[in-house]
Protein backbone atom coordinates (compact mmCIF):
# COMPACT_ATOMS: atom_id res chain seq x y z
CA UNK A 1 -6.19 -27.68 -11.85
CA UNK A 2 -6.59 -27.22 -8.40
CA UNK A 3 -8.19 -24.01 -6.35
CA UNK A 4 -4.62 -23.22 -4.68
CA UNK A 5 -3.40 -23.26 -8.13
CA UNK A 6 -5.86 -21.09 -9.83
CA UNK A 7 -5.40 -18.85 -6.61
CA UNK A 8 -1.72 -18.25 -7.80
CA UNK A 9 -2.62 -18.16 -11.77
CA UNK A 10 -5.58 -15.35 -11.03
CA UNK A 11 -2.26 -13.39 -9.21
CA UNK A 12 0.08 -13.62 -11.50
CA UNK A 13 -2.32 -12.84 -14.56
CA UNK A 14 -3.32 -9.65 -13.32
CA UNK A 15 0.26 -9.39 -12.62
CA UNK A 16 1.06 -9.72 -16.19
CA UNK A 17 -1.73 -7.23 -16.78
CA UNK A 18 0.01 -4.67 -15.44
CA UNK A 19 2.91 -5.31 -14.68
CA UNK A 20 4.38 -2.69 -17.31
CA UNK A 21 8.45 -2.21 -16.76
CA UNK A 22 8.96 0.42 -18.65
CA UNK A 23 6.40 2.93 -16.67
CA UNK A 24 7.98 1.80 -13.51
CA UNK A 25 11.90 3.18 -14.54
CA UNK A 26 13.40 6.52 -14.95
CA UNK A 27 15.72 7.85 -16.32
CA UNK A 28 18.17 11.30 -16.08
CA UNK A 29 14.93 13.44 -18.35
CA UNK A 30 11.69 12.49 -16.00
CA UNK A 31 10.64 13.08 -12.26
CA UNK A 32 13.20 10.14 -10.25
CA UNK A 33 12.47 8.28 -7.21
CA UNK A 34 9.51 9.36 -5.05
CA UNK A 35 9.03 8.86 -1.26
CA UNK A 36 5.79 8.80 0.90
CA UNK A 37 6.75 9.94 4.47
CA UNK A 38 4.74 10.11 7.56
CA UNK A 39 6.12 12.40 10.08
CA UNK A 40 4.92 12.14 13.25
CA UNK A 41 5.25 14.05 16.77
CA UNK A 42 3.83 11.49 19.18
CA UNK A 43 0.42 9.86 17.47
CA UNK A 44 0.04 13.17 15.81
CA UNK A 45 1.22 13.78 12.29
CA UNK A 46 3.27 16.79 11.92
CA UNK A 47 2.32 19.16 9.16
CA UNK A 48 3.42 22.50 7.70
CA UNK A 49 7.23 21.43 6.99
CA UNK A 50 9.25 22.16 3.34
CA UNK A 51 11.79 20.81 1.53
CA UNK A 52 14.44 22.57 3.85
CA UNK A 53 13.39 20.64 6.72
CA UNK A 54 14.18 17.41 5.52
CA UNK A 55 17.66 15.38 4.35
CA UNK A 56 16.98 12.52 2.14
CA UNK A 57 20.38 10.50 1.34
CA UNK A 58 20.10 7.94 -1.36
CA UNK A 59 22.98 5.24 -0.25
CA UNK A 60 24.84 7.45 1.95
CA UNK A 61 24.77 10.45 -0.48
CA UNK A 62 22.39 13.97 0.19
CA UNK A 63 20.21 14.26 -2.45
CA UNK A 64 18.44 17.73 -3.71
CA UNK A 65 14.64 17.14 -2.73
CA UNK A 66 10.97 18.69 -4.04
CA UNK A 67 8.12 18.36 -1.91
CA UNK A 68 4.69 18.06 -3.23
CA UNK A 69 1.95 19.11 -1.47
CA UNK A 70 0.15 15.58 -1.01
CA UNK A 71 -3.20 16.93 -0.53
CA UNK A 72 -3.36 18.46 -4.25
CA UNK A 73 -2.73 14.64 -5.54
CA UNK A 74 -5.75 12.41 -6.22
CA UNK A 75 -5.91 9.19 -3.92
CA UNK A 76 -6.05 5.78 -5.56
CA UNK A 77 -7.99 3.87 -2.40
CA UNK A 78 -7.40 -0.04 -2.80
CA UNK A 79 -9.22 -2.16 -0.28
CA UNK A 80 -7.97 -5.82 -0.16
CA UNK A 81 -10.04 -7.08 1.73
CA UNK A 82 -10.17 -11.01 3.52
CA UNK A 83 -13.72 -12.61 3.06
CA UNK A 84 -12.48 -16.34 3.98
CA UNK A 85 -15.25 -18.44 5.98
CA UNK A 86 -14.02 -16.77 9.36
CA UNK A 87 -15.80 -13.09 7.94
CA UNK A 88 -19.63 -13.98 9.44
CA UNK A 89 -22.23 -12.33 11.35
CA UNK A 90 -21.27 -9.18 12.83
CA UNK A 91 -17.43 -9.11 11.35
CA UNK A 92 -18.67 -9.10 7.78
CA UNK A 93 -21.41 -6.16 8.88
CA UNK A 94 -18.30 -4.48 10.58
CA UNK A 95 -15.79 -4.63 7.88
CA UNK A 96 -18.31 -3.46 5.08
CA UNK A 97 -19.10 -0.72 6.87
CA UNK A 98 -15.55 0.29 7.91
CA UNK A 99 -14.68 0.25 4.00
CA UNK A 100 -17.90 2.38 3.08
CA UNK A 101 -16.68 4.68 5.45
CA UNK A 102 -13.27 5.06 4.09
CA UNK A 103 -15.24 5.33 1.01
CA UNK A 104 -17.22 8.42 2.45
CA UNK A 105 -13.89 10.56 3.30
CA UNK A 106 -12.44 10.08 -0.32
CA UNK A 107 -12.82 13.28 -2.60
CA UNK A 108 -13.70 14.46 -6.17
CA UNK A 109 -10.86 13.05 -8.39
CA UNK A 110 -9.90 10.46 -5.77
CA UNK A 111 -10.61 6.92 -7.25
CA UNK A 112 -11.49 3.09 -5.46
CA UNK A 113 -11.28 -0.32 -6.09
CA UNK A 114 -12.14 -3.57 -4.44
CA UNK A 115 -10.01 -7.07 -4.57
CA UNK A 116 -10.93 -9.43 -2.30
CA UNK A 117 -9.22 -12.69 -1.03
CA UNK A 118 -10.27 -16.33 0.06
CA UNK A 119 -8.67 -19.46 -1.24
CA UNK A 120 -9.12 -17.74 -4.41
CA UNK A 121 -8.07 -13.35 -5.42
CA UNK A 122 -10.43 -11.44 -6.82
CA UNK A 123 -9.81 -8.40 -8.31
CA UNK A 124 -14.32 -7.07 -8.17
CA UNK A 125 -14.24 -3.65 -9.17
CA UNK A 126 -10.97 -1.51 -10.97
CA UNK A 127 -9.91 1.75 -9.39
CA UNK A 128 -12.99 4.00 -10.56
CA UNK A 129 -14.67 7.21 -9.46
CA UNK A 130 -17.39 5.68 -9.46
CA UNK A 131 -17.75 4.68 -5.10
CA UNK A 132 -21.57 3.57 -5.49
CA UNK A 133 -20.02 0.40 -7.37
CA UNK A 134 -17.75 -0.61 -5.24
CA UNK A 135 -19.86 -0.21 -1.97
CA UNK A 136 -22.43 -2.17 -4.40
CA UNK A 137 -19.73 -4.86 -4.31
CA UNK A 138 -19.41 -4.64 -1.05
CA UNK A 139 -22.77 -5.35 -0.33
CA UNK A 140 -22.30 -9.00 -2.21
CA UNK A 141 -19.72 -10.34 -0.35
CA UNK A 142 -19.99 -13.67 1.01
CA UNK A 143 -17.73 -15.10 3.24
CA UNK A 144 -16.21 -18.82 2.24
CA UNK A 145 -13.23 -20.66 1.79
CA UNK A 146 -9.66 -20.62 3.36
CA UNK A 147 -6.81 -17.21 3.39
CA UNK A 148 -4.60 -16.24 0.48
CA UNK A 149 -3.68 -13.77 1.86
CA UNK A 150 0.12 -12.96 0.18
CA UNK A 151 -1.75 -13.86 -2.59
CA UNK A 152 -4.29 -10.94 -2.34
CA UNK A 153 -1.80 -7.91 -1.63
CA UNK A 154 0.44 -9.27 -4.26
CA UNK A 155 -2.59 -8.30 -6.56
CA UNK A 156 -3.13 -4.96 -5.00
CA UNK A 157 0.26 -4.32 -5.00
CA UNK A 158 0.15 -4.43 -9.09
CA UNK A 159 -2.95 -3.36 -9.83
CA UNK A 160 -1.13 0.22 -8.39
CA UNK A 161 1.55 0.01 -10.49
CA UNK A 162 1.64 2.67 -13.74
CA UNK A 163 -1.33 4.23 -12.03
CA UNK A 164 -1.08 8.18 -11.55
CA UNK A 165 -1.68 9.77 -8.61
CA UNK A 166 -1.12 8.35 -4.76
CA UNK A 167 -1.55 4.85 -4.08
CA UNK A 168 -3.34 3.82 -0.54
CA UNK A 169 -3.27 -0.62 -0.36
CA UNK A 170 -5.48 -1.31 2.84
CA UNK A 171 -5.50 -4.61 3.62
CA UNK A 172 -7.57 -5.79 6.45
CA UNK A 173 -7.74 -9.87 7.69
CA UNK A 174 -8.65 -11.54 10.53
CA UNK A 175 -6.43 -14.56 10.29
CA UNK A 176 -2.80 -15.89 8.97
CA UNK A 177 -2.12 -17.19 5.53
CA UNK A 178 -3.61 -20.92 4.79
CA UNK A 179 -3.72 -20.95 0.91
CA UNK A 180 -1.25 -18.66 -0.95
CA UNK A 181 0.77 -19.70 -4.18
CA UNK A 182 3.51 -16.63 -3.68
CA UNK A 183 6.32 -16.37 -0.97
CA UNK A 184 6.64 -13.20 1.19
CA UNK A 185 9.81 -12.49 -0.14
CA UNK A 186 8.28 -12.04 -4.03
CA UNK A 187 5.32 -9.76 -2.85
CA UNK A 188 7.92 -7.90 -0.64
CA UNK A 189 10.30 -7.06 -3.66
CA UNK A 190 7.38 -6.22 -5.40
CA UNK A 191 6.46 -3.76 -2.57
CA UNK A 192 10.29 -2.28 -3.25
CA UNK A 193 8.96 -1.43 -7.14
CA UNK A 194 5.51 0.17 -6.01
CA UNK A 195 5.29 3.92 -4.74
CA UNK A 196 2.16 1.98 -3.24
CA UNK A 197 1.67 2.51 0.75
CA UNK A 198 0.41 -0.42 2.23
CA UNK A 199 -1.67 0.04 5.48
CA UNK A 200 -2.42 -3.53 6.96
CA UNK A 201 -5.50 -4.20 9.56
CA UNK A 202 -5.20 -7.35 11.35
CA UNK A 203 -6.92 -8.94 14.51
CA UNK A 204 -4.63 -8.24 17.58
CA UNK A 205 -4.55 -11.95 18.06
CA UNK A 206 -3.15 -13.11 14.54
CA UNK A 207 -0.23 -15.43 14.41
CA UNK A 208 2.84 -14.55 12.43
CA UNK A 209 1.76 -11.29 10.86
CA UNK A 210 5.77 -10.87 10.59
CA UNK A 211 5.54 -10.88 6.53
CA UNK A 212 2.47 -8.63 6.10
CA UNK A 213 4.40 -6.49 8.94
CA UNK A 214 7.30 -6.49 6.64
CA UNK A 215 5.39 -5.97 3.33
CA UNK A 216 3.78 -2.50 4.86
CA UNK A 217 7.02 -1.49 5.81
CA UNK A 218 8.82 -1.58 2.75
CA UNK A 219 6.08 0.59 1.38
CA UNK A 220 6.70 3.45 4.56
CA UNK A 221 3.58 1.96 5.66
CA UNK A 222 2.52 0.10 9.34
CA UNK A 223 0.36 -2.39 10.89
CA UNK A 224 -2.53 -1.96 12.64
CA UNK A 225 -3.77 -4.68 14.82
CA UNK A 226 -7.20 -4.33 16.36
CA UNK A 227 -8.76 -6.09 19.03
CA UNK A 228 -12.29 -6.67 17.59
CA UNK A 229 -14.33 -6.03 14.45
CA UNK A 230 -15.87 -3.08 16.14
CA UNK A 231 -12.80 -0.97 15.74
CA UNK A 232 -12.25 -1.42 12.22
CA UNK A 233 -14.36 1.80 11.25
CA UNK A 234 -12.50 4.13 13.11
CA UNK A 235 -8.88 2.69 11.87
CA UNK A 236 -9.83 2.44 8.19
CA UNK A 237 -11.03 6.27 8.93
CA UNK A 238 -7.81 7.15 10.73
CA UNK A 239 -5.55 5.81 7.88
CA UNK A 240 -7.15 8.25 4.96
CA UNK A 241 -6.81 11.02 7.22
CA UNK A 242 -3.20 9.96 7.96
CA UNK A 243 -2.39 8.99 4.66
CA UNK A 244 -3.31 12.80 3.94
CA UNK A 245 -1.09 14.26 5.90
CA UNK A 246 1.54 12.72 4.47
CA UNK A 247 4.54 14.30 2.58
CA UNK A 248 5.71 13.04 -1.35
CA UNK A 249 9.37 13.64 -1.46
CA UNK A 250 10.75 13.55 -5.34
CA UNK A 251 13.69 13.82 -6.36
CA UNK A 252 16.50 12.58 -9.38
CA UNK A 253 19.16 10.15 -7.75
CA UNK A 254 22.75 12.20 -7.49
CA UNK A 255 26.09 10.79 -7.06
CA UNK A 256 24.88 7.31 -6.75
CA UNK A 257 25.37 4.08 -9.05
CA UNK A 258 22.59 2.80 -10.77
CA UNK A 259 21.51 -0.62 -9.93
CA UNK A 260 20.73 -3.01 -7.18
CA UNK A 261 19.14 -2.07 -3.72
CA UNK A 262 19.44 1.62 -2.43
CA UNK A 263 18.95 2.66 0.80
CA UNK A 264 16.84 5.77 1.42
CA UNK A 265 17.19 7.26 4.75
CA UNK A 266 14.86 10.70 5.55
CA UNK A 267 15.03 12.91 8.51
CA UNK A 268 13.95 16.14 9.89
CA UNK A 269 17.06 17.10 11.78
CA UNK A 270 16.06 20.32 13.66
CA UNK A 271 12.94 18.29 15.00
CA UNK A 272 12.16 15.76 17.60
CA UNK A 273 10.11 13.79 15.09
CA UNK A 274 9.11 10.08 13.95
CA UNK A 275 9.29 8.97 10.65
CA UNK A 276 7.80 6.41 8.16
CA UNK A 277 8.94 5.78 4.88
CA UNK A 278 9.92 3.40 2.57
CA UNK A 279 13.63 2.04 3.36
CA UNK A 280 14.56 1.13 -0.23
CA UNK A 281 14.26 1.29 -3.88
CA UNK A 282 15.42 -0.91 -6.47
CA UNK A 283 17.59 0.70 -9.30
CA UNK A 284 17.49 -0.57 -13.06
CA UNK A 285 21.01 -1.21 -14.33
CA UNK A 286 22.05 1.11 -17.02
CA UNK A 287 21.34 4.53 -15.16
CA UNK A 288 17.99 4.07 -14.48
CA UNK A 289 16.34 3.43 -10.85
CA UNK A 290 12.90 3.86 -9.35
């Protein structure tokens, strides 16, 4: 067996590990489909709005919304982070401590975890409330090898799923994909299935970060590029904070068939206003969806 296969076998173990279908669908008797959105007015989120300021339509067709109050839900803080041979020196100083600061902001019943990527995933620590192990993890890491880097999210991506509470992936790299097993297309379908929301760092120079781009997005998530190591504490800083201030929309799909691709589209409509959130679910066939 060779490393690029034991890259893919290590992702789609864990992906087997939790992958757990039955969690992940709904039916008619629990809580439905549930939407992270970002609303933004310029760079500034917007806060303070209710359920009567927004219109979610589920293929077309208004749906009834709740809105929970997203500060009130515990944060499940994945870092996926890239430690190929390119991490040295001052990167690997800056990254470490952009994740123990992102680390510092998270609160009581707020949990972490660590997964890190070369030629080969590794998932280091589980989500746990226990932050002095994972920054102890952090501490060890030694940069080597080549990028899997559709690899990597793929397992952050499913170590979220059947997890309670909110779900923040951050992945951060410096580089493109040289070594994964998976296709964009698998970890972005995969992306449809998570309530997950993906925040990806890259360096402002990377080449073809079209598939992580599109991986963040199907989450309602974006992706940052930065133009040097150096800024990587204040953007992993800026994303919790963000990532508070976003709104959970819930709600039990109305008037809709059950099955295939929907298309979720939220606005504010008396508001001048941005918005991020994830474009899509996938429905189960048989009246369930997700």
């Amino acid at each position: 067996m060779n490393r690029r296969q034991a890259s893919a076998l290590t992702a789609l173990g864990l992906l087997a590990a939790t992958l757990h279908p039955r969690a992940q669908k709904f039916s008619s008797r629990t809580v439905g489909v549930r939407v992270d959105v970002l609303v933004t007015d310029g760079r500034a989120p917007v806060t303070g709005l209710t359920a009567a300021d927004f219109e979610l339509r589920d293929n077309g067709v208004l749906q009834h919304i709740d809105v929970a109050d997203a500060g009130e839900l515990p944060v499940n803080a994945v870092l996926a982070l890239d430690t190929s041979a390119s991490l040295f020196g001052k990167r690997r100083d800056d990254l470490v401590g952009a994740a123990g600061a992102l680390l510092d902001g998270l609160e009581a019943g707020d949990r972490a975890s660590l997964i890190t990527f070369s030629q080969a995933v590794r998932p280091r620590i589980p989500l746990s409330a226990n932050f002095d192990v994972v920054r102890a993890a952090l501490e060890k890491i030694e940069p080597k090898g080549q990028t899997s880097l559709i690899d990597g999210v793929f397992v952050a991506l499913t170590s979220t799923l059947d997890q309670p509470g909110r779900s923040l992936v951050v992945v951060c790299t410096d580089g493109s994909d040289t070594f994964s097993w998976l296709q964009p297309p698998e970890v972005i379908a995969v992306a449809r299935r998570s309530n997950a929301v993906v925040y990806a760092v890259t360096a402002a120079d990377t080449k073809r970060p079209e598939a992580l781009k599109q991986i963040a997005e199907a989450t309602g998530g974006r992706l940052l590029p930065v133009k040097s190591s150096g800024e990587l504490r204040t953007t992993f800083e800026r994303i919790l904070a963000e990532f508070r201030r976003r709104y959970v929309l819930a709600y039990v799909p109305d008037g809709v068939a059950p099955g295939g691709f929907h298309r979720i589209e939220v606005t504010v409509p008396r508001r001048k206003v941005a918005i991020a959130a994830r474009p899509g679910y996938t429905g189960a066939e048989g009246g369930g969806a997700r």
